[in-house]
Protein backbone atom coordinates (compact mmCIF):
# COMPACT_ATOMS: atom_id res chain seq x y z
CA UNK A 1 -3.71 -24.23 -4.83
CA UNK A 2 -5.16 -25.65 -8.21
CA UNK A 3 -2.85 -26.61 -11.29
CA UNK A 4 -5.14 -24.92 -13.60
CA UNK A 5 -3.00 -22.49 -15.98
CA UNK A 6 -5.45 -19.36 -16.68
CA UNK A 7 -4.77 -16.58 -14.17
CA UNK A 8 -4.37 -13.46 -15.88
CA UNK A 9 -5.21 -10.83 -13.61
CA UNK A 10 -3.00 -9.94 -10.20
CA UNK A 11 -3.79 -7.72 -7.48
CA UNK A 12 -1.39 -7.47 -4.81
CA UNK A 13 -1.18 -5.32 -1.83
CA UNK A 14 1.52 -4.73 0.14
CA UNK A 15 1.93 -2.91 3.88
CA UNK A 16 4.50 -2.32 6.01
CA UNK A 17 6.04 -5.27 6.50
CA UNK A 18 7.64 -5.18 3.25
CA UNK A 19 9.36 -1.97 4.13
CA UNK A 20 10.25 -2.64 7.35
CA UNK A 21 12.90 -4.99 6.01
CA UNK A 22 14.58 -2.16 4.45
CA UNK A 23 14.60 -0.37 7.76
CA UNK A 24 11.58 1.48 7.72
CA UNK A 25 9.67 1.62 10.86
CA UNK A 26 6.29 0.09 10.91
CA UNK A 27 2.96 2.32 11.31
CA UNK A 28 2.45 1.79 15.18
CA UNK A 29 5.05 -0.13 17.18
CA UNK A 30 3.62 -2.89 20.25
CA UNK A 31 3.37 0.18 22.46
CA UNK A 32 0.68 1.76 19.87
CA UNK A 33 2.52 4.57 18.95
CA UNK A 34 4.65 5.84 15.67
CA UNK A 35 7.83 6.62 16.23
CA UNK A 36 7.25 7.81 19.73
CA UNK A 37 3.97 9.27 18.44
CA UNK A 38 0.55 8.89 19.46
CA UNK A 39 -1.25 8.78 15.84
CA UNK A 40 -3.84 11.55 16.86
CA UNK A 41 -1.02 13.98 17.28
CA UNK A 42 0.46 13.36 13.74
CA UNK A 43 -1.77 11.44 11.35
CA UNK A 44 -5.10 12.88 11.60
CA UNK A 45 -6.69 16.45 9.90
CA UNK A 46 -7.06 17.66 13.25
CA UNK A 47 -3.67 17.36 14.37
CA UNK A 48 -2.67 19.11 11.15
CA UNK A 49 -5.12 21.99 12.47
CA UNK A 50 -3.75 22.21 16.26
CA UNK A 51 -0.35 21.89 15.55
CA UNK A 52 1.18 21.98 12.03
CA UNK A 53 4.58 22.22 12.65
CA UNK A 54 4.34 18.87 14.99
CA UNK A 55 3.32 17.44 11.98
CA UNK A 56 5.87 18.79 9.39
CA UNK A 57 8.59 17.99 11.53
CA UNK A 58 7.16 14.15 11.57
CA UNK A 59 6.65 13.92 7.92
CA UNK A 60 9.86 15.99 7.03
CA UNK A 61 11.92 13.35 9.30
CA UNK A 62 10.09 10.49 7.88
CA UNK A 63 10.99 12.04 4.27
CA UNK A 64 14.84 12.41 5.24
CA UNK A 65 14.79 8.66 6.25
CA UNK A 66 14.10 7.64 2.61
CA UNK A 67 17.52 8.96 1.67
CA UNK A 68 19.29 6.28 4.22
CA UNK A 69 17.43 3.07 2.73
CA UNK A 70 17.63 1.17 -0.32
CA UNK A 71 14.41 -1.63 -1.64
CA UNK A 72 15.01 -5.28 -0.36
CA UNK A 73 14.36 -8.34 -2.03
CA UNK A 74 11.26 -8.42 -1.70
CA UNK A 75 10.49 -5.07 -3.37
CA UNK A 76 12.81 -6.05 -6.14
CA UNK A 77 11.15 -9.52 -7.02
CA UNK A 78 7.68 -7.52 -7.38
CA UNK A 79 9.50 -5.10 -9.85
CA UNK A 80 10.44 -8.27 -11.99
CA UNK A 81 6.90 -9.53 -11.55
CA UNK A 82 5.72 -6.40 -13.12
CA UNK A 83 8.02 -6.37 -15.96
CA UNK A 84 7.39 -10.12 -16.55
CA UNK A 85 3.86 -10.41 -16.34
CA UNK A 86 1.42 -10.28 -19.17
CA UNK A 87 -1.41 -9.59 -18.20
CA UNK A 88 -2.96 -7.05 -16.07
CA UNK A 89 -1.36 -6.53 -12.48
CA UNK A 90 -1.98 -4.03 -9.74
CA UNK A 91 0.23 -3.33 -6.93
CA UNK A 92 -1.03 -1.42 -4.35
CA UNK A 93 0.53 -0.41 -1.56
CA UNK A 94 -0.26 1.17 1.72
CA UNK A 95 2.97 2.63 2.51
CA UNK A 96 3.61 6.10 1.87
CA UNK A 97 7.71 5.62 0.76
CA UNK A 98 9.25 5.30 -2.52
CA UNK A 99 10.70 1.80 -2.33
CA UNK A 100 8.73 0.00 -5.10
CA UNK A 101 9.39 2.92 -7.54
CA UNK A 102 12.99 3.00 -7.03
CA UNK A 103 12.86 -1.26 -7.50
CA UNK A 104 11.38 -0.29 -10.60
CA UNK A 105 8.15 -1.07 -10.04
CA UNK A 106 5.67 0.80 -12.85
CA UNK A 107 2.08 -0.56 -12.56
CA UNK A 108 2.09 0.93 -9.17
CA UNK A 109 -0.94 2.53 -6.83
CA UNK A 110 -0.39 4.91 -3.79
CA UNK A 111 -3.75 4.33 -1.85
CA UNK A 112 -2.45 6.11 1.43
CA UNK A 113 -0.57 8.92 -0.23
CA UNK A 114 3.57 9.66 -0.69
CA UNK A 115 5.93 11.26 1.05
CA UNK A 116 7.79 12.59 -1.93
CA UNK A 117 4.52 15.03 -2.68
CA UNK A 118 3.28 17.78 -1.02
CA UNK A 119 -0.53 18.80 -1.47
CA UNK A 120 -1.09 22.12 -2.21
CA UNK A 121 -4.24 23.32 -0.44
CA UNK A 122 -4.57 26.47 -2.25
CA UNK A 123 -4.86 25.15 -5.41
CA UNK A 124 -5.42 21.65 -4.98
CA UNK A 125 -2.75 20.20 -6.88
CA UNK A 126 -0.03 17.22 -6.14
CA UNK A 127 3.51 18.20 -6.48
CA UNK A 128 6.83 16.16 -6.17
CA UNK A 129 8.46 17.27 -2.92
CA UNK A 130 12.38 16.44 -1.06
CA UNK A 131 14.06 18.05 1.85
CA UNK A 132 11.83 19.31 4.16
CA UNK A 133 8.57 20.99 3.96
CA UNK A 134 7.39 23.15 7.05
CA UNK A 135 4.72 25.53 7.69
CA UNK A 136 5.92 27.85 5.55
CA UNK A 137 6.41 25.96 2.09
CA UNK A 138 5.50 27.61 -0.80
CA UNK A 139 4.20 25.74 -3.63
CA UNK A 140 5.74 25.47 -6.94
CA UNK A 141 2.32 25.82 -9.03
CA UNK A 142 0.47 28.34 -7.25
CA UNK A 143 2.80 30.58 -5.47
CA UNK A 144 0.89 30.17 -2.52
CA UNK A 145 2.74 30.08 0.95
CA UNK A 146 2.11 28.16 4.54
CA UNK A 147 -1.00 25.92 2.22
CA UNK A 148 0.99 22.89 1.20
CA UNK A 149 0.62 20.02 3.63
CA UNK A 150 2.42 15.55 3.08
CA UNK A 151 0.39 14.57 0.35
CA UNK A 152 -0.57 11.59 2.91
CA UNK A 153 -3.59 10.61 3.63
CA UNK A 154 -4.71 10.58 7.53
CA UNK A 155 -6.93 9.00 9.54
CA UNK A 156 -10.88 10.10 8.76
CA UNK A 157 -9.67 10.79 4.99
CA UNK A 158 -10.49 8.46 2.22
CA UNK A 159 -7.58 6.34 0.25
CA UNK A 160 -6.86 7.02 -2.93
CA UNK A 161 -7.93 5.37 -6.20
CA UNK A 162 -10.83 3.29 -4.52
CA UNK A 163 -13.11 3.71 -7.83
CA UNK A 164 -10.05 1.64 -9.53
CA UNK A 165 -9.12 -0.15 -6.76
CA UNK A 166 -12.45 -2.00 -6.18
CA UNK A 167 -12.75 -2.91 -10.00
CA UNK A 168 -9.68 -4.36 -10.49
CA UNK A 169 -10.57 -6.47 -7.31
CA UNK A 170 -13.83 -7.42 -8.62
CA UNK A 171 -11.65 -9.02 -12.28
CA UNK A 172 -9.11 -10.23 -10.17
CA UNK A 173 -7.98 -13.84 -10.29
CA UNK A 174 -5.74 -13.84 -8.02
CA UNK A 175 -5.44 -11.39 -4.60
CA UNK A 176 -2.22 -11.05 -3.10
CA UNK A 177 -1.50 -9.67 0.73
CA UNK A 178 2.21 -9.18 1.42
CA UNK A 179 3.38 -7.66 4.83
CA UNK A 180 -0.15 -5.76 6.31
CA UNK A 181 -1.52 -6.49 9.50
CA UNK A 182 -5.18 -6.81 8.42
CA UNK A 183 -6.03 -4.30 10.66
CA UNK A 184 -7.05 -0.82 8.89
CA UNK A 185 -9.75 -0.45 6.20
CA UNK A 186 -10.59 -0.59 3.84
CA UNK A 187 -7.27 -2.26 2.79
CA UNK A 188 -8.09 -5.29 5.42
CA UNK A 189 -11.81 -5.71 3.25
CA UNK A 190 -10.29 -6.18 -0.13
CA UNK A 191 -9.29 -9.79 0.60
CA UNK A 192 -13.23 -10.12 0.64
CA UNK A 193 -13.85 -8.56 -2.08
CA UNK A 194 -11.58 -10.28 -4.28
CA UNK A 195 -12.42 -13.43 -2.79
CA UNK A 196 -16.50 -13.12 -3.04
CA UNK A 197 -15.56 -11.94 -7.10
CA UNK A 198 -13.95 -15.52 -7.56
CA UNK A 199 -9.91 -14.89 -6.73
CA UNK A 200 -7.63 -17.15 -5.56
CA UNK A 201 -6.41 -15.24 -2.11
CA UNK A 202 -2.43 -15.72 -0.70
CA UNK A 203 -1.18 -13.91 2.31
CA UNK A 204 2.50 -13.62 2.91
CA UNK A 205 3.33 -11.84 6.00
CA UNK A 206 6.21 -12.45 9.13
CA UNK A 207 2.65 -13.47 11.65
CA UNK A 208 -0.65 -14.32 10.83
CA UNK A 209 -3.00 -10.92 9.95
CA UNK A 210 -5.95 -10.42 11.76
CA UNK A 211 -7.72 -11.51 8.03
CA UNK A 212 -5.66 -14.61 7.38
CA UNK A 213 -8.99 -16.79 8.11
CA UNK A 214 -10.65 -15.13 4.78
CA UNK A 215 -7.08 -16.17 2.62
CA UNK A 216 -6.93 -19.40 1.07
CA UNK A 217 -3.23 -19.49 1.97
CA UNK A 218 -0.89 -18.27 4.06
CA UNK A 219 2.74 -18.23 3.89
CA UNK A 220 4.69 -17.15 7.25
CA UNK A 221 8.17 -15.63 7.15
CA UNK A 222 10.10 -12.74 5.90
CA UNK A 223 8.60 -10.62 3.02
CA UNK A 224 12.00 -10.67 1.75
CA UNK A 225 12.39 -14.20 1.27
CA UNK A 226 8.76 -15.42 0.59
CA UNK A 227 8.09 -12.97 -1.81
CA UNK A 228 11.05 -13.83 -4.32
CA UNK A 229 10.08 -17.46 -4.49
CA UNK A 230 6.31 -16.92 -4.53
CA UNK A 231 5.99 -13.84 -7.41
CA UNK A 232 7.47 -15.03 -10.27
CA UNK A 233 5.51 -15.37 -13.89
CA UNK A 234 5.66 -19.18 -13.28
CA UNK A 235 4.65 -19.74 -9.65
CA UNK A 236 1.80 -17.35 -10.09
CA UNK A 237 0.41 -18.71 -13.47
CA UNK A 238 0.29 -22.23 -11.86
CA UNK A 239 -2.31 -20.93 -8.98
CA UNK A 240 -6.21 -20.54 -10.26
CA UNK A 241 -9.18 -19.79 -9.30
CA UNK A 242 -12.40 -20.64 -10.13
CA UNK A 243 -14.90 -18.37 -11.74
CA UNK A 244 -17.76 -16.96 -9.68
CA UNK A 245 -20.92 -15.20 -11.08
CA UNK A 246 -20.91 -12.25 -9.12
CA UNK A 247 -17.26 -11.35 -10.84
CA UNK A 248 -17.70 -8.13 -11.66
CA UNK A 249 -21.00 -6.66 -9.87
CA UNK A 250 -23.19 -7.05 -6.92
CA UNK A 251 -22.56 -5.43 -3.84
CA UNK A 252 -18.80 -5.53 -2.01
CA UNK A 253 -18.62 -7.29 1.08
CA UNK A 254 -18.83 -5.29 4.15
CA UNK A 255 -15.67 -3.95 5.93
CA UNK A 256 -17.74 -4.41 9.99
């Protein structure tokens, strides 16, 4: 990376492989399934449709587990990175648990959704949800019963935040991959986008992502240990880009 000392603007996203070190199971195992799940039967609108309480029980187990972890190292070091840094920083993460909040992590994006909110169908609203959920919830807002479903968002839905998402890509100086496996968009693209706009582009992840040819580093081991020697103020401010005319505009990169 170059010695230059101007980055201002951070974008990081991280995936499951930061939370797996906390115990967390990963999205889809070797055998392609979630725990024990194929992810048509729990993570897709249709599912939802055939067989609701299937899916509760899923999301309500998945929402107990958060009670029996605690943030690792690597969760905690981009806490400090937030409350350190000066200029503008994004962290975005594609996992739907609380871990970077409870690291203290503020400047903070949920593009897939939490499981500590319930979406009230009825009435459209977001509202903070523990213990479980079921088919008959009734939601705190509206009144309404049996029309609040995980605020998560399944396959054939679109992630949250994109509008802000894609611009703070496009002003990024440096992109930051921590943990995903490069394998669902959009989140896989954004390495493309940042990197057409002009970012520097680092990948820290336990294997090589299917995108780690579009990163101009990669750094292979634990999220837990990379990430608390590689997202400090100083270690980022000493990695910069150069600046590219289509910063800012022109069309993003395609995701085929």
């Amino acid at each position: 990376m170059s010695n230059r000392n101007n980055i201002n603007n951070v974008v990081v996203l991280t995936g499951a492989g930061v939370s797996a070190e906390s115990g967390l199971a990963t999205f889809r195992g070797p055998d392609g399934l979630w725990e024990g799940h194929r992810v048509e039967d729990v993570c897709t609108p249709a599912a939802f449709r055939r067989d609701a309480a299937l899916v509760h029980a899923f999301y309500d187990a998945r929402r107990a587990k958060l009670g029996t972890v605690e943030p690792n190292a690597a969760h905690e070091a981009l806490a400090r990175l937030d409350a350190e840094w000066r200029g503008e920083l994004l962290l975005i993460t594609q996992n739907v648990d609380d871990l970077h909040e409870r690291a203290g992590s503020t400047r903070l994006l949920h593009m897939h959704g939490e499981l500590a909110k319930g979406w009230c169908l009825a009435c459209d609203e977001r509202l903070g949800w523990t213990g479980d959920m079921g088919e008959g919830a009734i939601c705190s807002l509206c009144g309404t019963s049996g029309r609040v479903r995980p605020d998560i968002v399944w396959f054939g839905e679109m992630p949250y935040d994109m509008d802000r998402i894609d611009e703070a890509l496009r002003n990024a100086d440096l992109f930051v991959s921590i943990g995903t496996s490069g394998a669902v968009y959009p989140a896989a693209g954004f390495v493309q986008t940042a990197r057409y706009c002009g970012a520097q582009t680092l990948e820290m992840n336990l294997d090589p992502s299917l995108g780690s040819s579009f990163f101009d580093e990669s750094r292979i081991g634990p999220a837990g240990k990379l990430v608390p020697n590689g997202s400090t103020r100083s270690s980022l401010s000493r990695s910069t880009p150069a600046r590219c005319p289509h910063r800012g505009r022109g069309p993003r990169p395609s995701a085929d």
